[in-house]
PDB file of N, CA and C in Angstrom:
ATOM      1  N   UNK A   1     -22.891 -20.812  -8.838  1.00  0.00           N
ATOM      2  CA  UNK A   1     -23.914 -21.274  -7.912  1.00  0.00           C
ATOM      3  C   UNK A   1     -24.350 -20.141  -6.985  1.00  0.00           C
ATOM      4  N   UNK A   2     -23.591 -19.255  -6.569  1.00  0.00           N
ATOM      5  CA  UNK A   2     -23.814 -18.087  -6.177  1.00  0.00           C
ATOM      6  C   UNK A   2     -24.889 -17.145  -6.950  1.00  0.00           C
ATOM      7  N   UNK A   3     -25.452 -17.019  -8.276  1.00  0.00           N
ATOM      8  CA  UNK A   3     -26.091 -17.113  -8.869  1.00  0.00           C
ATOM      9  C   UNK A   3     -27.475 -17.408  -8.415  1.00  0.00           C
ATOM     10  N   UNK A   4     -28.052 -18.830  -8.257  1.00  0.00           N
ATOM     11  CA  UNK A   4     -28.671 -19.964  -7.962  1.00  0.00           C
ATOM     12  C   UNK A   4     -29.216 -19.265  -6.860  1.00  0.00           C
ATOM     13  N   UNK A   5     -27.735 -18.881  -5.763  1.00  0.00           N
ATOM     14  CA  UNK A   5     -28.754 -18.905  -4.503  1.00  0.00           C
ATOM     15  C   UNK A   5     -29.765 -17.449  -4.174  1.00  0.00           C
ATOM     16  N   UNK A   6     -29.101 -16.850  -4.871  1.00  0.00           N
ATOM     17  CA  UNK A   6     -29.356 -15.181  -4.755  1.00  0.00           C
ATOM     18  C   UNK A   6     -31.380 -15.190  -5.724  1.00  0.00           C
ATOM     19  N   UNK A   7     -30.665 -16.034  -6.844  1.00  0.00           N
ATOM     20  CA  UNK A   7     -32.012 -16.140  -7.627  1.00  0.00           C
ATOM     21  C   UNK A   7     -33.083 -16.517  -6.652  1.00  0.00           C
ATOM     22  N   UNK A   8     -32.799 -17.785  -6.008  1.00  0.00           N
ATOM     23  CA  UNK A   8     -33.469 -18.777  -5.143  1.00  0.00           C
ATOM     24  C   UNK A   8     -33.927 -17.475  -3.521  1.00  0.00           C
ATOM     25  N   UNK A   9     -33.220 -16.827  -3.158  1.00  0.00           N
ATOM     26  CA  UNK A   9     -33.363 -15.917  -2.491  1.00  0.00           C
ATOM     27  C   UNK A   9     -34.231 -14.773  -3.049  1.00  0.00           C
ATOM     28  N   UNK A  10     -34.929 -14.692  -3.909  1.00  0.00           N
ATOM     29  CA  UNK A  10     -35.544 -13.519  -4.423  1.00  0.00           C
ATOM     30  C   UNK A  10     -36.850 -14.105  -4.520  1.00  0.00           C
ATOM     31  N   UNK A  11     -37.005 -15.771  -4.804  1.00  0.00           N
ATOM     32  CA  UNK A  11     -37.818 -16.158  -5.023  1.00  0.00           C
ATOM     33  C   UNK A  11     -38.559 -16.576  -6.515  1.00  0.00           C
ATOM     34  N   UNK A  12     -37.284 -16.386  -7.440  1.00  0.00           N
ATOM     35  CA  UNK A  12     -37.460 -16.597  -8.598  1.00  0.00           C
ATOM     36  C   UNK A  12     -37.109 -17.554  -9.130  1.00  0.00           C
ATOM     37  N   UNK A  13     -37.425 -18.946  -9.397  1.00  0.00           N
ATOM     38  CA  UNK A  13     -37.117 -20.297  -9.717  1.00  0.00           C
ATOM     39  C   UNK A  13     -37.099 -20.048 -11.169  1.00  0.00           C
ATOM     40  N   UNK A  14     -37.705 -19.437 -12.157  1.00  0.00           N
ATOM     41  CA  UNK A  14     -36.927 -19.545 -13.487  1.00  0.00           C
ATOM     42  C   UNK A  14     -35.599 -18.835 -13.467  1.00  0.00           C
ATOM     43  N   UNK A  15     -35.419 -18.407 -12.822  1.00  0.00           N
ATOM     44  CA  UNK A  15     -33.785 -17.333 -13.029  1.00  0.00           C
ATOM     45  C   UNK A  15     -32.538 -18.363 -12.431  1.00  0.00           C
ATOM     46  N   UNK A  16     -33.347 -19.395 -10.896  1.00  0.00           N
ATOM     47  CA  UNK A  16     -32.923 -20.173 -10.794  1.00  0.00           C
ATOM     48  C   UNK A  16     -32.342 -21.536 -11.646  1.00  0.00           C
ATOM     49  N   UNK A  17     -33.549 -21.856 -12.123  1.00  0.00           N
ATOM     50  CA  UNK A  17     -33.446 -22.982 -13.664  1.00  0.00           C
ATOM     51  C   UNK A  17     -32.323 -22.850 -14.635  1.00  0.00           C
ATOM     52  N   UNK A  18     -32.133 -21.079 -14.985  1.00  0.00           N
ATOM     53  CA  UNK A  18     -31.400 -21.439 -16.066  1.00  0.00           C
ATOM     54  C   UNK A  18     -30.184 -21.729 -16.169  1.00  0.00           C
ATOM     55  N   UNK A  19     -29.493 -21.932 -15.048  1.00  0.00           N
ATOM     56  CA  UNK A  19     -28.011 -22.763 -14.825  1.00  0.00           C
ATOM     57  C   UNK A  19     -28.365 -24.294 -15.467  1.00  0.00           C
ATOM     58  N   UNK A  20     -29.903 -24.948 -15.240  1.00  0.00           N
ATOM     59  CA  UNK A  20     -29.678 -26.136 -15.535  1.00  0.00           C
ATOM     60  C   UNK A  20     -30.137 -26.573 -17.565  1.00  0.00           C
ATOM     61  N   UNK A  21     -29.197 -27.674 -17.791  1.00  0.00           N
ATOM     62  CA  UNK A  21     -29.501 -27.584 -19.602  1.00  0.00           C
ATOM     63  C   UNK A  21     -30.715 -28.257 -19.591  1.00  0.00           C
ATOM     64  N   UNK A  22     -31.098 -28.193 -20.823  1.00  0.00           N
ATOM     65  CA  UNK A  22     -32.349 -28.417 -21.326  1.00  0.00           C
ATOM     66  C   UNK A  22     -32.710 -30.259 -20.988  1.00  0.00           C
ATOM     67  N   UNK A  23     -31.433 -30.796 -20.740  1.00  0.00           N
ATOM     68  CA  UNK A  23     -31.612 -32.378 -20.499  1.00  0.00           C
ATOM     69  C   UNK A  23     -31.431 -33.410 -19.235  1.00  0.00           C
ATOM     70  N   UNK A  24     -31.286 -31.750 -18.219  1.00  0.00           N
ATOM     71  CA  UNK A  24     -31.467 -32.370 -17.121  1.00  0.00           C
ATOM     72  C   UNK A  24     -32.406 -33.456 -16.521  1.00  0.00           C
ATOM     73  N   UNK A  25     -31.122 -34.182 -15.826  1.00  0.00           N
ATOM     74  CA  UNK A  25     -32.408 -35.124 -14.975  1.00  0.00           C
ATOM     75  C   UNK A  25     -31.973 -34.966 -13.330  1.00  0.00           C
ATOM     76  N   UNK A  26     -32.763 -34.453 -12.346  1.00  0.00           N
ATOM     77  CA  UNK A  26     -32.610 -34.641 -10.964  1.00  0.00           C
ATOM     78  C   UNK A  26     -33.296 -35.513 -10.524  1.00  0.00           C
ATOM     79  N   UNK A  27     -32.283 -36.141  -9.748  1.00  0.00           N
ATOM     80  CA  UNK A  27     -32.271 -37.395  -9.012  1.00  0.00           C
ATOM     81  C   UNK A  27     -32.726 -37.198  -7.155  1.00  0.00           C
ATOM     82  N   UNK A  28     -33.884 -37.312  -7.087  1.00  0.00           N
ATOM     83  CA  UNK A  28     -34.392 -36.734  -5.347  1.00  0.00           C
ATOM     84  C   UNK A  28     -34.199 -38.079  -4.929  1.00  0.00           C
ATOM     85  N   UNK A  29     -34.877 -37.732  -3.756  1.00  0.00           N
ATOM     86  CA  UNK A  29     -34.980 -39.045  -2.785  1.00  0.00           C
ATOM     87  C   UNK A  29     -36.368 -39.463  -3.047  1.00  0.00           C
ATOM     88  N   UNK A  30     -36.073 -40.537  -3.708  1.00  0.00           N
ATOM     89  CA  UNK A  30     -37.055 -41.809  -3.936  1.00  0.00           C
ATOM     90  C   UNK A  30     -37.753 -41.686  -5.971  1.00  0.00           C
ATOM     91  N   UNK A  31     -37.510 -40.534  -6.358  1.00  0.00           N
ATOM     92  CA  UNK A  31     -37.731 -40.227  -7.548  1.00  0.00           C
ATOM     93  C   UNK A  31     -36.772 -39.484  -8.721  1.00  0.00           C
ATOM     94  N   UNK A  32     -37.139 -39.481  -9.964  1.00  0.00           N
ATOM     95  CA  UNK A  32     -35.826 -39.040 -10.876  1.00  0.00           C
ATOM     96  C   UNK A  32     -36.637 -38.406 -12.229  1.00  0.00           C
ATOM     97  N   UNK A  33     -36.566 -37.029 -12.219  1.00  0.00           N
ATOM     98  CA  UNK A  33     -37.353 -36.223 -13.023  1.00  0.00           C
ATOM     99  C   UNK A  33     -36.199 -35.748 -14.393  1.00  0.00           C
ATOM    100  N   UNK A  34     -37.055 -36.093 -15.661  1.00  0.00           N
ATOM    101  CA  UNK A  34     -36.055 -35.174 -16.676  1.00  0.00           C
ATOM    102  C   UNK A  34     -36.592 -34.160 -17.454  1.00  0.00           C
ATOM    103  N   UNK A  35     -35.424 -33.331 -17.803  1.00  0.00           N
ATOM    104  CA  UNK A  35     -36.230 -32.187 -18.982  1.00  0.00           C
ATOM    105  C   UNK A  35     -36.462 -31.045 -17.919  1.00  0.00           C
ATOM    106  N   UNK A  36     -35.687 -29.826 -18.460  1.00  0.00           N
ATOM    107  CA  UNK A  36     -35.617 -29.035 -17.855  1.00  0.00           C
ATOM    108  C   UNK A  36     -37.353 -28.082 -17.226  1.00  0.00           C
ATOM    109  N   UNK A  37     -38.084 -28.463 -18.419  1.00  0.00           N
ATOM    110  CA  UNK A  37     -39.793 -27.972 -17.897  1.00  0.00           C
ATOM    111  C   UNK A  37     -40.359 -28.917 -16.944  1.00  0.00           C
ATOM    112  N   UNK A  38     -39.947 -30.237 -16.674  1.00  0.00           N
ATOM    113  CA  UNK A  38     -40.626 -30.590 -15.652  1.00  0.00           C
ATOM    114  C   UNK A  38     -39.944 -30.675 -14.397  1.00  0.00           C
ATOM    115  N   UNK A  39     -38.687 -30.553 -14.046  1.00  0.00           N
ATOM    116  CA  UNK A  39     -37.580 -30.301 -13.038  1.00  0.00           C
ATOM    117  C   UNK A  39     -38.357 -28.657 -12.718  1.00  0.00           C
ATOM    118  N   UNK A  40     -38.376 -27.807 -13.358  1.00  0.00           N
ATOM    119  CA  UNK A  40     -39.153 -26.104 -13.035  1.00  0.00           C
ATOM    120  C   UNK A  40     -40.720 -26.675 -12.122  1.00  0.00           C
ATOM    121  N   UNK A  41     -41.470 -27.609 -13.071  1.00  0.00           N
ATOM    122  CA  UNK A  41     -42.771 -27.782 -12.843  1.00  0.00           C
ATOM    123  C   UNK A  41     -42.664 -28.171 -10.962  1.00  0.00           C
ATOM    124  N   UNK A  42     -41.653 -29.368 -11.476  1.00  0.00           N
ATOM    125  CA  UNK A  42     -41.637 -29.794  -9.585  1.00  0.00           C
ATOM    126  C   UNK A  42     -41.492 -28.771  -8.747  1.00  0.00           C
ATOM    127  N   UNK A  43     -40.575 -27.964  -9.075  1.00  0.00           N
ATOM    128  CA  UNK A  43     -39.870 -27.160  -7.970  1.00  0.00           C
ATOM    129  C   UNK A  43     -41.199 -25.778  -7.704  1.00  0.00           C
ATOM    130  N   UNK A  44     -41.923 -25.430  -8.999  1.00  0.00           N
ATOM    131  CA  UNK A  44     -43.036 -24.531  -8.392  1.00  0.00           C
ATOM    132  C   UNK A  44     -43.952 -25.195  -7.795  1.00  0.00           C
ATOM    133  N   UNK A  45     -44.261 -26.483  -7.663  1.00  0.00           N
ATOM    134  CA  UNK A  45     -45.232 -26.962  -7.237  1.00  0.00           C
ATOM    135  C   UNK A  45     -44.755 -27.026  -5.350  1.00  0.00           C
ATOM    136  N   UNK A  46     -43.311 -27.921  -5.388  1.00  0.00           N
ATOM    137  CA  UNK A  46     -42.885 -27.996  -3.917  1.00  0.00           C
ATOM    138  C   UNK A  46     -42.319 -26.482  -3.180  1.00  0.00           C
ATOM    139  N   UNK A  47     -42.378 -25.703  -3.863  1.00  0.00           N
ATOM    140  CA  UNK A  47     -42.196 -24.104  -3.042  1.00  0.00           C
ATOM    141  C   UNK A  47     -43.047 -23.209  -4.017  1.00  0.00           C
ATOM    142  N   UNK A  48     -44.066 -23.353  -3.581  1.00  0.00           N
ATOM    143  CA  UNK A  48     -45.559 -22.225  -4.472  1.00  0.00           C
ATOM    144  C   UNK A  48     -44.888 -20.724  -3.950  1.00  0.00           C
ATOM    145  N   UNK A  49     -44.191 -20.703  -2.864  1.00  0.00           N
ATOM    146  CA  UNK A  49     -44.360 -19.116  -2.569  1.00  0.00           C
ATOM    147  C   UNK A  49     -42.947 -18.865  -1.792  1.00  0.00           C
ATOM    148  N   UNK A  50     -42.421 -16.959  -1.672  1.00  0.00           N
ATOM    149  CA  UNK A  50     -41.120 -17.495  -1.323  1.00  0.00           C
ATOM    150  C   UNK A  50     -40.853 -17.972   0.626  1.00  0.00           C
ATOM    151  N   UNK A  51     -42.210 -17.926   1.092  1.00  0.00           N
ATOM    152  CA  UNK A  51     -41.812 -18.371   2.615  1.00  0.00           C
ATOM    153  C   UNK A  51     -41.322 -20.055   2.163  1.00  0.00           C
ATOM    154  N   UNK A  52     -42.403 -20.713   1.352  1.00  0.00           N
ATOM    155  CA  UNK A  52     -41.352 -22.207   1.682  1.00  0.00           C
ATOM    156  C   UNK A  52     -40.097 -22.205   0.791  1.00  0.00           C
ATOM    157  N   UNK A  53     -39.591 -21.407   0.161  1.00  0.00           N
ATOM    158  CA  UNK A  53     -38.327 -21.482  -0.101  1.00  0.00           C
ATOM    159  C   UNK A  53     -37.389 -21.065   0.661  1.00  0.00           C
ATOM    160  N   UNK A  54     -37.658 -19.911   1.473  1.00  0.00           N
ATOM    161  CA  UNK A  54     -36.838 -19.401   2.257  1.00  0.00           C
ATOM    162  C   UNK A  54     -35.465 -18.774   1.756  1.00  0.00           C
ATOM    163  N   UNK A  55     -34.445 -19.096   2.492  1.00  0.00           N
ATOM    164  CA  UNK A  55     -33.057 -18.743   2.508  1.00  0.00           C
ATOM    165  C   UNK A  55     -31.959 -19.840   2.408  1.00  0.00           C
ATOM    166  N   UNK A  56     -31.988 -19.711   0.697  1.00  0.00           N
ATOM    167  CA  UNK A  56     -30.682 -21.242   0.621  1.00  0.00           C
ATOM    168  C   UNK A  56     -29.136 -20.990   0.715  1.00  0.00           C
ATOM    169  N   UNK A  57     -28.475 -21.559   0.912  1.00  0.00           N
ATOM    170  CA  UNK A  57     -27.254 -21.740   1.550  1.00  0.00           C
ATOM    171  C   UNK A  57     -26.409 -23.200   0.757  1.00  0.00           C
ATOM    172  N   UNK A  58     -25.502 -22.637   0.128  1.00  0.00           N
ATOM    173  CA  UNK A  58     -24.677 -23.909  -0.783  1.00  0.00           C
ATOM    174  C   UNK A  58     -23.758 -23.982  -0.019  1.00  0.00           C
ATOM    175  N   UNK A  59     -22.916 -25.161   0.412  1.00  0.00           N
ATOM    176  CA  UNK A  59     -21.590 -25.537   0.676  1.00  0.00           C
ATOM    177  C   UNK A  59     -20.964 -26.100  -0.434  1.00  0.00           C
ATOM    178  N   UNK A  60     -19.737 -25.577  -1.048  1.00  0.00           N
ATOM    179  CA  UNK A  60     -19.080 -26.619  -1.829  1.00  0.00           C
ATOM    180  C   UNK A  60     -17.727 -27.564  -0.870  1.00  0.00           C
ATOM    181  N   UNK A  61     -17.728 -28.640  -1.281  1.00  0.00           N
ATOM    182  CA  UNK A  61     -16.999 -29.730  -0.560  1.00  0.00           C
ATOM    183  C   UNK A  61     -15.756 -30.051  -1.923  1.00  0.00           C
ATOM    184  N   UNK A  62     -15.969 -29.974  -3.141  1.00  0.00           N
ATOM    185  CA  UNK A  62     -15.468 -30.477  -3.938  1.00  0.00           C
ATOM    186  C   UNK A  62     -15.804 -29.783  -5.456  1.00  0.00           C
ATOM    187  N   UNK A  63     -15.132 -29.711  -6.139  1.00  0.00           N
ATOM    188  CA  UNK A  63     -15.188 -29.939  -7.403  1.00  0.00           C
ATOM    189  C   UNK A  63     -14.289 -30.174  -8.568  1.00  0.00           C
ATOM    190  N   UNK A  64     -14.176 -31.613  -9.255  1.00  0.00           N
ATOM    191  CA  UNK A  64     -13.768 -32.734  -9.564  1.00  0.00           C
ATOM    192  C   UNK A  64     -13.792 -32.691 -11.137  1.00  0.00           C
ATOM    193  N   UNK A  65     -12.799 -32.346 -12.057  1.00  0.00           N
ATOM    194  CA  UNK A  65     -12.803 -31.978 -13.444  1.00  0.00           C
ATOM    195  C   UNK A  65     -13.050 -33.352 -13.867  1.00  0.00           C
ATOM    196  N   UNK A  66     -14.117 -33.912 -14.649  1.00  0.00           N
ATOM    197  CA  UNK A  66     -14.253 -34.747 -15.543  1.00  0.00           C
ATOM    198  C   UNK A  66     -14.279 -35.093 -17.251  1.00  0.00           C
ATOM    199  N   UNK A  67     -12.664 -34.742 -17.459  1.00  0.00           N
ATOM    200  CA  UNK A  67     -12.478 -34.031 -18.350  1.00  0.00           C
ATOM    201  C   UNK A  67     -12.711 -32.873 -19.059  1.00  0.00           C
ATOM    202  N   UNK A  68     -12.641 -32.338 -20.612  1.00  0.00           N
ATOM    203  CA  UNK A  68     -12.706 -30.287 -20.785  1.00  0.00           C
ATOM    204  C   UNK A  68     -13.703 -30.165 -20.638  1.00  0.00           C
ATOM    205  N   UNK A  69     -14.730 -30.818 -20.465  1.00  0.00           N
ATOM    206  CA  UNK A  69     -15.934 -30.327 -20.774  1.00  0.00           C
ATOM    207  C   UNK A  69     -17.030 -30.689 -19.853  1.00  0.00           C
ATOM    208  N   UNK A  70     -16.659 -31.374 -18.841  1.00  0.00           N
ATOM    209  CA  UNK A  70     -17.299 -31.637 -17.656  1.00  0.00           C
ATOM    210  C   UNK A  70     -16.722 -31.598 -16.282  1.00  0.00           C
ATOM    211  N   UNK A  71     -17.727 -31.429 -15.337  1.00  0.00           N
ATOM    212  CA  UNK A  71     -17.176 -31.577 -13.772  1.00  0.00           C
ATOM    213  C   UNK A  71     -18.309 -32.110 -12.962  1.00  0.00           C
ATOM    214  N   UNK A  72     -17.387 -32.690 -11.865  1.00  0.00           N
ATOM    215  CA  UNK A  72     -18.292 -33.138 -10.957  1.00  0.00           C
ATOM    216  C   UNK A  72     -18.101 -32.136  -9.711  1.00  0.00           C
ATOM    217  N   UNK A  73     -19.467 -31.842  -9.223  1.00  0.00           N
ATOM    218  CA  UNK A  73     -19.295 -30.517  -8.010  1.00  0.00           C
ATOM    219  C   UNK A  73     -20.369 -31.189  -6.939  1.00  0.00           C
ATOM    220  N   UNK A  74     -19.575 -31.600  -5.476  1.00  0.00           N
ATOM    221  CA  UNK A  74     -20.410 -32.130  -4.463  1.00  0.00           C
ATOM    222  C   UNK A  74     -20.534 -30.651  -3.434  1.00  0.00           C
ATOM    223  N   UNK A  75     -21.667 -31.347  -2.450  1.00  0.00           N
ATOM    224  CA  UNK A  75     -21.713 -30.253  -1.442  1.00  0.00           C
ATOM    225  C   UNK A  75     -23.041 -30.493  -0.249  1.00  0.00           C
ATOM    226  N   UNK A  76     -22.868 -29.105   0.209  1.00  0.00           N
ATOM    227  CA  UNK A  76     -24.438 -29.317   0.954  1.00  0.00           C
ATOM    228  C   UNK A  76     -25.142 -27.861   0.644  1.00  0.00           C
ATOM    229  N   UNK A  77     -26.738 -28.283   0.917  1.00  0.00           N
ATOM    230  CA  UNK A  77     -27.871 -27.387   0.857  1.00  0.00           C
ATOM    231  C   UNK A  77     -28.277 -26.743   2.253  1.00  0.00           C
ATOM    232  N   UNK A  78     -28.818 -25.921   2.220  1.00  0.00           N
ATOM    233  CA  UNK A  78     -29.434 -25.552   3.738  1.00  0.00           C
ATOM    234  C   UNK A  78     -30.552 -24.666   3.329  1.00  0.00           C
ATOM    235  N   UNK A  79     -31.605 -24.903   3.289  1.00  0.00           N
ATOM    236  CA  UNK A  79     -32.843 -23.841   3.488  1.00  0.00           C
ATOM    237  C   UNK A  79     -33.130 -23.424   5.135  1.00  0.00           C
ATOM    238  N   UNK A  80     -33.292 -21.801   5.172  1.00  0.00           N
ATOM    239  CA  UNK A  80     -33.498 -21.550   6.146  1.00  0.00           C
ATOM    240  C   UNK A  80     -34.701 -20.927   6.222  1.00  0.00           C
ATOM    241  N   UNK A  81     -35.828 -21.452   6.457  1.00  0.00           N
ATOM    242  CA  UNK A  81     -37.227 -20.889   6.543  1.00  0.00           C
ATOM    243  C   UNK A  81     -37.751 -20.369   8.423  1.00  0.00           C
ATOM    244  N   UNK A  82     -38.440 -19.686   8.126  1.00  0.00           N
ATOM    245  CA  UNK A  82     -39.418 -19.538   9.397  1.00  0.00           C
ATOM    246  C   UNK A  82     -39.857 -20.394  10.026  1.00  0.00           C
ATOM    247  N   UNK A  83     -40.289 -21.514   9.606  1.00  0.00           N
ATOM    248  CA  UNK A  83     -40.536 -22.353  10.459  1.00  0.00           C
ATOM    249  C   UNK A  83     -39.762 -23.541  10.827  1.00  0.00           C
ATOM    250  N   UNK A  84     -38.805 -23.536   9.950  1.00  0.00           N
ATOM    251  CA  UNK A  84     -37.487 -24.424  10.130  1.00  0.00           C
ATOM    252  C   UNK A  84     -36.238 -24.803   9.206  1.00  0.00           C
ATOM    253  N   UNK A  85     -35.286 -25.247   9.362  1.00  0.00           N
ATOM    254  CA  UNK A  85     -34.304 -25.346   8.847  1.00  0.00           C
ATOM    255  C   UNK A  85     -33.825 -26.963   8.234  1.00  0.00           C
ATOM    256  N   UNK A  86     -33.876 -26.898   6.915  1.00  0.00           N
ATOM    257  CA  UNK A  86     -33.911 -28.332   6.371  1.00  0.00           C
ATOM    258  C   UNK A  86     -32.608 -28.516   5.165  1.00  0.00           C
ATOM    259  N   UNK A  87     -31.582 -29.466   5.203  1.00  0.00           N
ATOM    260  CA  UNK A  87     -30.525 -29.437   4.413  1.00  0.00           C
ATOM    261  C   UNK A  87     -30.460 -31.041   3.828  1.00  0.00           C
ATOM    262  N   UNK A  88     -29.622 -31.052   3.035  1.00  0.00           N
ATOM    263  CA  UNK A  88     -28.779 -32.235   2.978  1.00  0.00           C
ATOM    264  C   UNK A  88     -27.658 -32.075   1.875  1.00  0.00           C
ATOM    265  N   UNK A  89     -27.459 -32.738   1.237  1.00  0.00           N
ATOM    266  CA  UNK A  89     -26.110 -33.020   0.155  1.00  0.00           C
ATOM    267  C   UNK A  89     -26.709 -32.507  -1.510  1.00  0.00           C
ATOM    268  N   UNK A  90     -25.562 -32.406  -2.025  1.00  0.00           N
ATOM    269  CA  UNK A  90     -25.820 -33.066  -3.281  1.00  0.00           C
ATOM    270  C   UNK A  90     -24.416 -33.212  -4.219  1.00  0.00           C
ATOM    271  N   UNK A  91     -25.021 -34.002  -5.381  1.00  0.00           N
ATOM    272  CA  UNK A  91     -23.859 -34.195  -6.398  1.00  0.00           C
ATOM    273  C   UNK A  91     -24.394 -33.550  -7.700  1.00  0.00           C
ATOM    274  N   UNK A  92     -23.273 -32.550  -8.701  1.00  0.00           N
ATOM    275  CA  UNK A  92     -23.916 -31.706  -9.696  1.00  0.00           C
ATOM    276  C   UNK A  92     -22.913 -32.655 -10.649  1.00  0.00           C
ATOM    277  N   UNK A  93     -23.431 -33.254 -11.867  1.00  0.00           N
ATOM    278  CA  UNK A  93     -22.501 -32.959 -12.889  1.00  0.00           C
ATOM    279  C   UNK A  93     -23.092 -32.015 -13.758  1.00  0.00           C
ATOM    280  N   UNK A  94     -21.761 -31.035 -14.094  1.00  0.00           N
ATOM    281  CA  UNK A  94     -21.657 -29.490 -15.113  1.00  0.00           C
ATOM    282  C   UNK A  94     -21.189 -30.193 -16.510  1.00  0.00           C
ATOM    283  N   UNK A  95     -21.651 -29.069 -17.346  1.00  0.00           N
ATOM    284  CA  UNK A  95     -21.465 -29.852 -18.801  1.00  0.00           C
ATOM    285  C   UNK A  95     -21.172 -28.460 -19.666  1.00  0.00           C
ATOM    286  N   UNK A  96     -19.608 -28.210 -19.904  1.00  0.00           N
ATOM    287  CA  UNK A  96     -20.429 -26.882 -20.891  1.00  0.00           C
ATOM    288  C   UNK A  96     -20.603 -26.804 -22.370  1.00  0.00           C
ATOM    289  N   UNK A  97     -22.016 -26.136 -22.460  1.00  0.00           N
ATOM    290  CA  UNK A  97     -22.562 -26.237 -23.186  1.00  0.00           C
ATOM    291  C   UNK A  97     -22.422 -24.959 -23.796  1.00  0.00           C
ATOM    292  N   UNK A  98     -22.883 -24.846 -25.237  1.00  0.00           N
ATOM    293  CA  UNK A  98     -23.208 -23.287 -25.720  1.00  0.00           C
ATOM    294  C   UNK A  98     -23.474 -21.969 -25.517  1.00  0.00           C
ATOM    295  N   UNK A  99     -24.448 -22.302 -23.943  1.00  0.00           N
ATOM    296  CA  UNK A  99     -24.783 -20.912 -23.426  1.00  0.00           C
ATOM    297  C   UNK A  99     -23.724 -20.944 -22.186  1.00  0.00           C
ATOM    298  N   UNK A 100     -22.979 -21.770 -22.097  1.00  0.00           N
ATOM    299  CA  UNK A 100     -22.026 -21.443 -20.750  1.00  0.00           C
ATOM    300  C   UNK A 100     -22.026 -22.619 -19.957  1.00  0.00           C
ATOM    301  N   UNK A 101     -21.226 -22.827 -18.685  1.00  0.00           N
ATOM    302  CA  UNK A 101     -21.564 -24.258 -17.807  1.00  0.00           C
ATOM    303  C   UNK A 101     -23.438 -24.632 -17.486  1.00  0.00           C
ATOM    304  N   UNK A 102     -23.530 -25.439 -17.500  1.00  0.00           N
ATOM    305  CA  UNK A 102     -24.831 -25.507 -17.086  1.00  0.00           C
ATOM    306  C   UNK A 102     -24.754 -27.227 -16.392  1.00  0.00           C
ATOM    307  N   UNK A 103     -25.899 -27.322 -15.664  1.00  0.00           N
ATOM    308  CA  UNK A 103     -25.914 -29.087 -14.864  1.00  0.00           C
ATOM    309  C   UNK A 103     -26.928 -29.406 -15.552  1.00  0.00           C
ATOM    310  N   UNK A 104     -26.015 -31.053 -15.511  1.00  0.00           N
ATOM    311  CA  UNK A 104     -27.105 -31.818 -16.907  1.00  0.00           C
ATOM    312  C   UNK A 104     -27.520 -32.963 -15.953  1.00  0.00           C
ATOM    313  N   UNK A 105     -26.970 -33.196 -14.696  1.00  0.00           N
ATOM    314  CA  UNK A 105     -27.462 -34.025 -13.355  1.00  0.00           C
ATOM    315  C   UNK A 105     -27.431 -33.697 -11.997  1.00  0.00           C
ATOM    316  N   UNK A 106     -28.701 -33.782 -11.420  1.00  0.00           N
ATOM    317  CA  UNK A 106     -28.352 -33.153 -10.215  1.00  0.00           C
ATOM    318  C   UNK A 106     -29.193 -34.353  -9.166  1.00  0.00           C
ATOM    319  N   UNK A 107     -28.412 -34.614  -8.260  1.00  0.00           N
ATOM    320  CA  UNK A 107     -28.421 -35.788  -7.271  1.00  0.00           C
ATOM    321  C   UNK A 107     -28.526 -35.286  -6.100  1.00  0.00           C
ATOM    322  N   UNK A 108     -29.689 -34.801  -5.336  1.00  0.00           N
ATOM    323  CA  UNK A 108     -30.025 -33.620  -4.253  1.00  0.00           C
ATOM    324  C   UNK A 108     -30.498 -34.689  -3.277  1.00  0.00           C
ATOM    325  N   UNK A 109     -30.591 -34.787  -2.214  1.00  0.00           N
ATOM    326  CA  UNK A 109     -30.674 -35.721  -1.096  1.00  0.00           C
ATOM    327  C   UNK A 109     -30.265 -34.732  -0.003  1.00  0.00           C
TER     328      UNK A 109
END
């Protein structure tokens, strides 16, 4: 995830993406997107540029083996932008897959 944030810090959301598998579905607040091209589509649309992405920040709280081949990983988010600072939680389940761990659900709130 360290990864993720550094990507997310450069401002590059496909470099970001490719932790997640091809069958992701994220779960936001109030909506639930699948397929890894339209989870990308959202995320360029809700940060077009890197001021509204800013500076993200992962907390891990947990992470919870769900058997060999899966885990559950909770935590918190923090974007730190210029004009303000906006966080909350989330829940990852990891799945590994062929190219390495990757999240096949992500529950961001």
């Amino acid at each position: 995830m360290m990864d993720q944030e550094q990507a997310w810090d450069h401002g590059d959301i496909p470099a970001f993406m490719q932790y997640y598998s091809d069958t992701i579905c994220f779960i936001g607040r109030g909506s639930r997107t699948c397929g890894r091209e339209a989870v990308t589509a959202n995320y360029l649309k809700t940060y077009p540029d890197k001021g509204a992405m800013g500076d993200l920040s992962f907390g891990i709280d947990e992470i919870l083996p769900a058997g060999k081949d899966h885990a559950w990983v909770t935590g918190t988010w923090k974007l730190y932008r210029a004009t303000d600072t906006v966080g909350g939680g989330f829940s990852l389940l990891w799945a590994k897959e062929r190219a390495g761990w990757r999240i096949v659900r992500d529950h961001t709130y």
